[in-house]
PDB file of N, CA and C in Angstrom:
ATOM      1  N   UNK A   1      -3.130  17.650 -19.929  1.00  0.00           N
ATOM      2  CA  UNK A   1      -2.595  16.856 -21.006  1.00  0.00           C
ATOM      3  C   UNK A   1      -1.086  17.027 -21.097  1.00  0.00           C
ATOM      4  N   UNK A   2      -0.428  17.221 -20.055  1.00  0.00           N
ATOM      5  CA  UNK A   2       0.867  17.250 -20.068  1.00  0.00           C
ATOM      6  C   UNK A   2       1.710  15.895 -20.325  1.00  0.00           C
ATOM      7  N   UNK A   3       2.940  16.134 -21.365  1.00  0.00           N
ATOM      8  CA  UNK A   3       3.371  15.536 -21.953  1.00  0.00           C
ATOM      9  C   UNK A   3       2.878  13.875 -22.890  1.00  0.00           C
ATOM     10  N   UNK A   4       1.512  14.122 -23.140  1.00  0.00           N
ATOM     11  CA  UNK A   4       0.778  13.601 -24.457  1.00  0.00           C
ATOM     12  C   UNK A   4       1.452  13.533 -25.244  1.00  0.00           C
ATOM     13  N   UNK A   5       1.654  11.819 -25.855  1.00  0.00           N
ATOM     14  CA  UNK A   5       2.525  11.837 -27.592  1.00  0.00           C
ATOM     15  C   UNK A   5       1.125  11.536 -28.103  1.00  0.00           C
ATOM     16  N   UNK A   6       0.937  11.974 -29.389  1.00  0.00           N
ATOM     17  CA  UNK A   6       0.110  12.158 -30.319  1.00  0.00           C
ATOM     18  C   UNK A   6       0.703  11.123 -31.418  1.00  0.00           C
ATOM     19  N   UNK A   7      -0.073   9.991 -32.014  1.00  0.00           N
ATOM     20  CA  UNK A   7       0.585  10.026 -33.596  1.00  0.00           C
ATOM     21  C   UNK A   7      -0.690  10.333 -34.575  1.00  0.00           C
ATOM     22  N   UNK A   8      -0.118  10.464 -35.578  1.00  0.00           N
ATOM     23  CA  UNK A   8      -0.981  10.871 -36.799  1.00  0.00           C
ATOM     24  C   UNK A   8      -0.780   9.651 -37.642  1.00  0.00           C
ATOM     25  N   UNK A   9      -1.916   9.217 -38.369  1.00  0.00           N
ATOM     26  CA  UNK A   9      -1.571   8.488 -39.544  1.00  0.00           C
ATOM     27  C   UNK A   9      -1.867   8.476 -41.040  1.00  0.00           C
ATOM     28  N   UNK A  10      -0.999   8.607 -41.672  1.00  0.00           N
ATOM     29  CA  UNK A  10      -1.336   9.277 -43.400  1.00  0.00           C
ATOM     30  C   UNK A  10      -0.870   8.095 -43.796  1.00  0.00           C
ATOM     31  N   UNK A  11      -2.345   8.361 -44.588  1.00  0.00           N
ATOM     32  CA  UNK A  11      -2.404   7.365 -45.817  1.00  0.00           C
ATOM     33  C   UNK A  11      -2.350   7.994 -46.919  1.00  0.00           C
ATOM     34  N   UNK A  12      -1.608   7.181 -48.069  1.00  0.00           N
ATOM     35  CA  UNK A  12      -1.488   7.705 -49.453  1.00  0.00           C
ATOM     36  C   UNK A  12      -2.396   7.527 -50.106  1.00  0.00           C
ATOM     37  N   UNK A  13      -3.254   8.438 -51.107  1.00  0.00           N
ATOM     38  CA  UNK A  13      -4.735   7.514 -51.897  1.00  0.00           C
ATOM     39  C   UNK A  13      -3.570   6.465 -53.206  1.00  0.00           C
ATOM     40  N   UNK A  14      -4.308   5.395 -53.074  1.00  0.00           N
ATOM     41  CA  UNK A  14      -3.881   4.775 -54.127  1.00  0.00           C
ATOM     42  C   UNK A  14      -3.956   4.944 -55.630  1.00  0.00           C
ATOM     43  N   UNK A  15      -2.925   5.687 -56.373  1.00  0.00           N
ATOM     44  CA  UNK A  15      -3.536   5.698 -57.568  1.00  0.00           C
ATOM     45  C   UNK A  15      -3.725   4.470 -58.709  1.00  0.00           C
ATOM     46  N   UNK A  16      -5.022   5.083 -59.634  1.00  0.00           N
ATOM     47  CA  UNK A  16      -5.951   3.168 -59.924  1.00  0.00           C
ATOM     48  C   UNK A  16      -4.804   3.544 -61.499  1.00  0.00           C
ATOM     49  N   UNK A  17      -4.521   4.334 -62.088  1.00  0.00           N
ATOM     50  CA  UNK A  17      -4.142   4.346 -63.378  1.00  0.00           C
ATOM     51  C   UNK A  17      -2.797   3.486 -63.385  1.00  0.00           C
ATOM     52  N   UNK A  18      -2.123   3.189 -62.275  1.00  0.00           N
ATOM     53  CA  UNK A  18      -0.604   2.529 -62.018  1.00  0.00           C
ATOM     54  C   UNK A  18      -1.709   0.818 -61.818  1.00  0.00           C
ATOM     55  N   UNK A  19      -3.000   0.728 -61.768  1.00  0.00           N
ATOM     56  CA  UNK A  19      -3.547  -0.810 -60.994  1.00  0.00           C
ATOM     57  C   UNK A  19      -2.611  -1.801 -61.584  1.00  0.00           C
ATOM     58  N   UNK A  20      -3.750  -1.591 -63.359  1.00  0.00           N
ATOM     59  CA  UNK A  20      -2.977  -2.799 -64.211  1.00  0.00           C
ATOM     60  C   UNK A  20      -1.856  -2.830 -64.252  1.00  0.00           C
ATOM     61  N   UNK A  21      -1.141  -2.195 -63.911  1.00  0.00           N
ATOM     62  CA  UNK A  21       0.868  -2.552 -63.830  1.00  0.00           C
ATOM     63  C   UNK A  21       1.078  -3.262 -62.730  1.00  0.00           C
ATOM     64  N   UNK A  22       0.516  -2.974 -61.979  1.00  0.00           N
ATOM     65  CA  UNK A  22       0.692  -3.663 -60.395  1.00  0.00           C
ATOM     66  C   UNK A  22       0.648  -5.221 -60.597  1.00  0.00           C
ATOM     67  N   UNK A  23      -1.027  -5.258 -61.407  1.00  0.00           N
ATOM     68  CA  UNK A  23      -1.838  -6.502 -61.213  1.00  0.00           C
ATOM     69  C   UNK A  23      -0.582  -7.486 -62.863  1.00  0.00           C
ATOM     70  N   UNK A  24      -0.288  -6.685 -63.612  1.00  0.00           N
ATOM     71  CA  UNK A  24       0.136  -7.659 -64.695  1.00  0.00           C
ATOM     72  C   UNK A  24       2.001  -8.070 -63.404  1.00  0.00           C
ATOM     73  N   UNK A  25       2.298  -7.208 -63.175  1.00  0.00           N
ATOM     74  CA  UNK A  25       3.606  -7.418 -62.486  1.00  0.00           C
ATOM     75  C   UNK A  25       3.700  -9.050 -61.290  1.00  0.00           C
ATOM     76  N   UNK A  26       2.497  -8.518 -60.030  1.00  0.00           N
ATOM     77  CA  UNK A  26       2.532  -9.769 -59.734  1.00  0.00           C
ATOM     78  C   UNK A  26       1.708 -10.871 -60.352  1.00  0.00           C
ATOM     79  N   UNK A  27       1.258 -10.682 -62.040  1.00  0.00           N
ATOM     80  CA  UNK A  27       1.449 -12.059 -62.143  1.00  0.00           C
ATOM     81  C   UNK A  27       2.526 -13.149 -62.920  1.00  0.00           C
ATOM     82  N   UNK A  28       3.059 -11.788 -63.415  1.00  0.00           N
ATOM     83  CA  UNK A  28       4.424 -12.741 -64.089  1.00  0.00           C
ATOM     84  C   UNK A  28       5.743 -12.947 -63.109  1.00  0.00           C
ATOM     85  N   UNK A  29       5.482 -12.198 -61.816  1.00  0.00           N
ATOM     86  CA  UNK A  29       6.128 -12.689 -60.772  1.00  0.00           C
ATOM     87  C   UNK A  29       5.379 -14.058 -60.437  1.00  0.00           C
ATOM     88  N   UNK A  30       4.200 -14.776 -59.807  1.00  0.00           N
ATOM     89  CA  UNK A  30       3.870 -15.778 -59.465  1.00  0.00           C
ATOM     90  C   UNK A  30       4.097 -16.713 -60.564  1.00  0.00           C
ATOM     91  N   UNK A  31       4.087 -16.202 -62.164  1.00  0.00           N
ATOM     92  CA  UNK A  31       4.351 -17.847 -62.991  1.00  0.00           C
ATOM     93  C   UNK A  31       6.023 -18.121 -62.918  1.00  0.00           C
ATOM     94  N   UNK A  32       7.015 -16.901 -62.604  1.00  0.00           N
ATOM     95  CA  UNK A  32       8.206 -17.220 -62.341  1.00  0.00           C
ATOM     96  C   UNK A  32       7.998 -18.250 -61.311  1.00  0.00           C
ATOM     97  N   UNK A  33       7.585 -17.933 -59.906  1.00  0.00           N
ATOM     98  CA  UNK A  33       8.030 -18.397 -58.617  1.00  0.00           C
ATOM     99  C   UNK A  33       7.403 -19.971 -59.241  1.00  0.00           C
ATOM    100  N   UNK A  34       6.123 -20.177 -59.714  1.00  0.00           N
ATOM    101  CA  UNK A  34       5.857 -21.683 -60.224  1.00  0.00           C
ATOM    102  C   UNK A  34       7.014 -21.944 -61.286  1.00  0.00           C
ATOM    103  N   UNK A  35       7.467 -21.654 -62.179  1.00  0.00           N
ATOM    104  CA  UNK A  35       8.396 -21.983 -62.663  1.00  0.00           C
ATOM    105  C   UNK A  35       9.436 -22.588 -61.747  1.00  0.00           C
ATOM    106  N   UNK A  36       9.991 -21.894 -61.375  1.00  0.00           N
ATOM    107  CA  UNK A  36      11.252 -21.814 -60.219  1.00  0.00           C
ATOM    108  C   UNK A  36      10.855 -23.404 -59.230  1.00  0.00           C
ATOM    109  N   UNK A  37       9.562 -23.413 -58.735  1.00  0.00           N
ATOM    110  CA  UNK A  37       9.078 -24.797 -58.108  1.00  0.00           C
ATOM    111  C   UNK A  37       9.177 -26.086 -58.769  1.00  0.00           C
ATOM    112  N   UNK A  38       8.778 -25.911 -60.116  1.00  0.00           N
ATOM    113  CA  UNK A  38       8.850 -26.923 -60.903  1.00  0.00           C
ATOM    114  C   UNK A  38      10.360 -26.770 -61.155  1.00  0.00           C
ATOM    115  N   UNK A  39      11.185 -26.611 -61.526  1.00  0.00           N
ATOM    116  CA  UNK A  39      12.507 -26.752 -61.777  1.00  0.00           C
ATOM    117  C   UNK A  39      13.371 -27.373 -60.733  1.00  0.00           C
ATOM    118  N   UNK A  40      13.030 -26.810 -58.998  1.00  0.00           N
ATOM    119  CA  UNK A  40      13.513 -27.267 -58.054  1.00  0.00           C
ATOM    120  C   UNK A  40      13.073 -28.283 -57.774  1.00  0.00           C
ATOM    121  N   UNK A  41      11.810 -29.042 -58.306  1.00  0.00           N
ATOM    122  CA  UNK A  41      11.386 -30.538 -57.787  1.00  0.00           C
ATOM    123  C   UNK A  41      11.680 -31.245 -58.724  1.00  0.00           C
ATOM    124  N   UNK A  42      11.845 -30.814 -60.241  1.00  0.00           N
ATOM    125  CA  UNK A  42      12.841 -31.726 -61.271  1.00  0.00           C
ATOM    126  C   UNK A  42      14.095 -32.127 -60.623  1.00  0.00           C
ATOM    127  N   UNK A  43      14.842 -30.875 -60.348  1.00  0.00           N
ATOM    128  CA  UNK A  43      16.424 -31.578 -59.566  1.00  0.00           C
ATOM    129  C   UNK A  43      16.407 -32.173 -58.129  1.00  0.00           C
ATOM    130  N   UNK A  44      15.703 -32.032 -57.659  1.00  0.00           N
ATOM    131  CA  UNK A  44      15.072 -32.897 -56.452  1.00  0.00           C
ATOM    132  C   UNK A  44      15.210 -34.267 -56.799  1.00  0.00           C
ATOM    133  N   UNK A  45      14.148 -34.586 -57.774  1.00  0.00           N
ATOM    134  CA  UNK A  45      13.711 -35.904 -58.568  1.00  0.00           C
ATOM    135  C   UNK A  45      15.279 -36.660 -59.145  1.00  0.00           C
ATOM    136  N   UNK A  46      16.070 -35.534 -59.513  1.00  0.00           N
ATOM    137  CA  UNK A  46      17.354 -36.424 -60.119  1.00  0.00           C
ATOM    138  C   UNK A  46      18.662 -36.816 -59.301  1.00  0.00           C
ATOM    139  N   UNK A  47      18.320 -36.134 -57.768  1.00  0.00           N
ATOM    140  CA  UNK A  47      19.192 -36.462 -56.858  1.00  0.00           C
ATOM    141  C   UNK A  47      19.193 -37.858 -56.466  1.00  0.00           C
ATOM    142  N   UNK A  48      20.429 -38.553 -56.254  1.00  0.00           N
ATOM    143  CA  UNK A  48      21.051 -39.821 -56.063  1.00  0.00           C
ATOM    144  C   UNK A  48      20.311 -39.874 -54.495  1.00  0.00           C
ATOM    145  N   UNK A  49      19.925 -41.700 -53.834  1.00  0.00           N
ATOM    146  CA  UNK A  49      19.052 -41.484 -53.271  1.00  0.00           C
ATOM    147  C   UNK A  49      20.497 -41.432 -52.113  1.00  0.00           C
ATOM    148  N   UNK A  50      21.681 -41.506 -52.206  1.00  0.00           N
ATOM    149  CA  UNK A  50      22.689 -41.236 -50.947  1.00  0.00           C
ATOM    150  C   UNK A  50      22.554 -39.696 -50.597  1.00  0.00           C
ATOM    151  N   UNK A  51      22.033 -38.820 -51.676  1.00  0.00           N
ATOM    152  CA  UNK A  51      22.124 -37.266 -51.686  1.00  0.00           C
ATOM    153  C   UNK A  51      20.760 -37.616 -50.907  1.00  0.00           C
ATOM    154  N   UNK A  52      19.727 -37.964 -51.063  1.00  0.00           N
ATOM    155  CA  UNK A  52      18.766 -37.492 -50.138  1.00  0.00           C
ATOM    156  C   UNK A  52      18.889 -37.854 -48.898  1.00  0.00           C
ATOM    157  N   UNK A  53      18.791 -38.948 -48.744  1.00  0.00           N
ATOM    158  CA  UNK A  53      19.258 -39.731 -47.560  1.00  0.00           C
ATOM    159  C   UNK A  53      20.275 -38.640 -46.564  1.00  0.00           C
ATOM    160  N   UNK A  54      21.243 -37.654 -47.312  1.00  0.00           N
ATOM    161  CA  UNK A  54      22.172 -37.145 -46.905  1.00  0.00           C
ATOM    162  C   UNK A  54      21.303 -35.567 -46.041  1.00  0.00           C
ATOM    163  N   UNK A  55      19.965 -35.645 -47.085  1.00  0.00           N
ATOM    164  CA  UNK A  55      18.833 -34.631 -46.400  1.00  0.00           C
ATOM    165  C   UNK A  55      18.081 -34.820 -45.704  1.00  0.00           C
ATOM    166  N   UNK A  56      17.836 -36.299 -45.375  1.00  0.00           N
ATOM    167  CA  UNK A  56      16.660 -36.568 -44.003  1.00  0.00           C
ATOM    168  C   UNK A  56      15.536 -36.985 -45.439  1.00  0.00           C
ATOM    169  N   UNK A  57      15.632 -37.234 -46.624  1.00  0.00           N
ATOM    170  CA  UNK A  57      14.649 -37.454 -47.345  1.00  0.00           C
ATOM    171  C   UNK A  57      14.927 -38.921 -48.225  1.00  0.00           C
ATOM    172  N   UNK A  58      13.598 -39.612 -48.225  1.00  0.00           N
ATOM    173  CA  UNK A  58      13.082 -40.550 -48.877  1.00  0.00           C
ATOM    174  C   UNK A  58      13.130 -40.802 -50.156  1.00  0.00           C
ATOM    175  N   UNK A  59      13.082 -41.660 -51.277  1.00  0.00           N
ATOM    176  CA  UNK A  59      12.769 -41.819 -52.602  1.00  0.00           C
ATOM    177  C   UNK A  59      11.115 -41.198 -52.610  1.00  0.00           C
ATOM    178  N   UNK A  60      10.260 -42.103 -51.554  1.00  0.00           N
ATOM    179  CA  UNK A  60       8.756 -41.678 -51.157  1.00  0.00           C
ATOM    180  C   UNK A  60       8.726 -40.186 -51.189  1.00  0.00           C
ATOM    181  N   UNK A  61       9.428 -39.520 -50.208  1.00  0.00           N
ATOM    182  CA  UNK A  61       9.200 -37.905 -49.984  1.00  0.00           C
ATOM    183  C   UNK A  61       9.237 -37.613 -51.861  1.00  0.00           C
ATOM    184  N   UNK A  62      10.057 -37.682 -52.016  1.00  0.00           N
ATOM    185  CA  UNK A  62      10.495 -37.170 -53.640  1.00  0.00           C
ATOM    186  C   UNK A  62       9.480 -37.279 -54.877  1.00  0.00           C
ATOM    187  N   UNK A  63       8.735 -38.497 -54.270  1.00  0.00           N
ATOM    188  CA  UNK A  63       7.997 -39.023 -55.048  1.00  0.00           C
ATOM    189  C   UNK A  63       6.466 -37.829 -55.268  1.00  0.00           C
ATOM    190  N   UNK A  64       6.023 -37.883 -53.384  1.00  0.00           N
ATOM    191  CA  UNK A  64       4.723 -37.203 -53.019  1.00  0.00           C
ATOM    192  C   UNK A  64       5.450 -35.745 -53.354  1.00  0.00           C
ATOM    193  N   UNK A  65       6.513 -35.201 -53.618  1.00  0.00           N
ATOM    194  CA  UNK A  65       6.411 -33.640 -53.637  1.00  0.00           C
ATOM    195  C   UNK A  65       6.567 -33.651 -55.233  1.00  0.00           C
ATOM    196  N   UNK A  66       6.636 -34.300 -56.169  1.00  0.00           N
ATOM    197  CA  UNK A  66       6.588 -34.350 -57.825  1.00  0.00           C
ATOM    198  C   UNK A  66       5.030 -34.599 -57.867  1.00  0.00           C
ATOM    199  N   UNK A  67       4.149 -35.263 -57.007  1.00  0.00           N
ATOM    200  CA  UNK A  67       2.246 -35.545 -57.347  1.00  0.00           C
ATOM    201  C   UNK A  67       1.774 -33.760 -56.912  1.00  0.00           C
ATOM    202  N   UNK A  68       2.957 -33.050 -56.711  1.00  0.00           N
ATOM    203  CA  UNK A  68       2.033 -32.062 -55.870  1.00  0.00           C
ATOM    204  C   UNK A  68       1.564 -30.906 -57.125  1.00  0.00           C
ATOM    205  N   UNK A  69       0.958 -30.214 -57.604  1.00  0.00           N
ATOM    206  CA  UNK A  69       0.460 -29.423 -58.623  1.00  0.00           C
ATOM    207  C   UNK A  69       1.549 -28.639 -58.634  1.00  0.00           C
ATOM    208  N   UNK A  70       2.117 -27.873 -59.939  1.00  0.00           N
ATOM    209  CA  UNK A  70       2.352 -26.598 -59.573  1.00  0.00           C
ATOM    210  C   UNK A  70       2.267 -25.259 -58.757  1.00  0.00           C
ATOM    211  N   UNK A  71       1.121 -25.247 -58.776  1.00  0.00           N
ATOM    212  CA  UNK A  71       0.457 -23.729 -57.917  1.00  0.00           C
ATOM    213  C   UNK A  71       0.506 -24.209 -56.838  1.00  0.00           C
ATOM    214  N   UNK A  72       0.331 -25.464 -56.176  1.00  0.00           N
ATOM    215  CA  UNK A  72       0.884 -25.583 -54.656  1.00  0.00           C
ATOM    216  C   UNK A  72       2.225 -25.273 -54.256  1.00  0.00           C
ATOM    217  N   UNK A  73       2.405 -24.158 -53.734  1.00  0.00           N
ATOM    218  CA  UNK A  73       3.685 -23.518 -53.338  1.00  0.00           C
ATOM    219  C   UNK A  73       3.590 -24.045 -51.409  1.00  0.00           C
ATOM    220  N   UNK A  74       5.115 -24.488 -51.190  1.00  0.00           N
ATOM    221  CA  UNK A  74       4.769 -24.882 -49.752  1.00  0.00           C
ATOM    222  C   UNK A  74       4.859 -23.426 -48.894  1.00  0.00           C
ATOM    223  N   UNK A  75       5.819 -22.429 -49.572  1.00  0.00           N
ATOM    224  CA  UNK A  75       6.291 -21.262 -48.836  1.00  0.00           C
ATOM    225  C   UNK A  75       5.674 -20.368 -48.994  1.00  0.00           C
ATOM    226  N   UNK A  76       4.188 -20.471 -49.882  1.00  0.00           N
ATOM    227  CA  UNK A  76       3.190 -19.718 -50.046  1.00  0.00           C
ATOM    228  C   UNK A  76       3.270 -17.753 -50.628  1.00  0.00           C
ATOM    229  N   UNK A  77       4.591 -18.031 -51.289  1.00  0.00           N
ATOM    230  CA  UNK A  77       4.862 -16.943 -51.925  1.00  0.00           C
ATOM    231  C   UNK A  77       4.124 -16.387 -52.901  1.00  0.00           C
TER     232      UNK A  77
END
């Protein structure tokens, strides 16, 4: 067994008394990030259509990404 690398792997036990902080944390992180979506497809919606046009985007595009729900996130954050 000459010159054998070995690794080891440690795991931390998870402690459950920190859970509910975890679990309330990411969820007022995810109603931000929906927040944050809806706000960015409002100013989307109020861009002049020379500003989109200026992005490769449609009145149409603008249209289908305002039908899209909230909780549909495209970047799946």
């Amino acid at each position: 067994m000459k010159s054998q690398k070995g690794y080891v792997l440690v795991v931390k036990p998870v402690s459950r008394q920190f859970a509910p902080e975890r679990w309330w944390k990411a969820a007022v992180e995810q109603i931000a990030r929906w927040w944050k979506l809806h706000r960015e497809r409002v100013e989307l919606a109020t861009l002049s259509d020379d500003a989109l046009k200026d992005m490769g985007l449609s009145r149409a595009d603008v249209y289908e990404e305002m039908e899209r729900p909230f909780w549909d996130d495209p970047m799946k954050r």
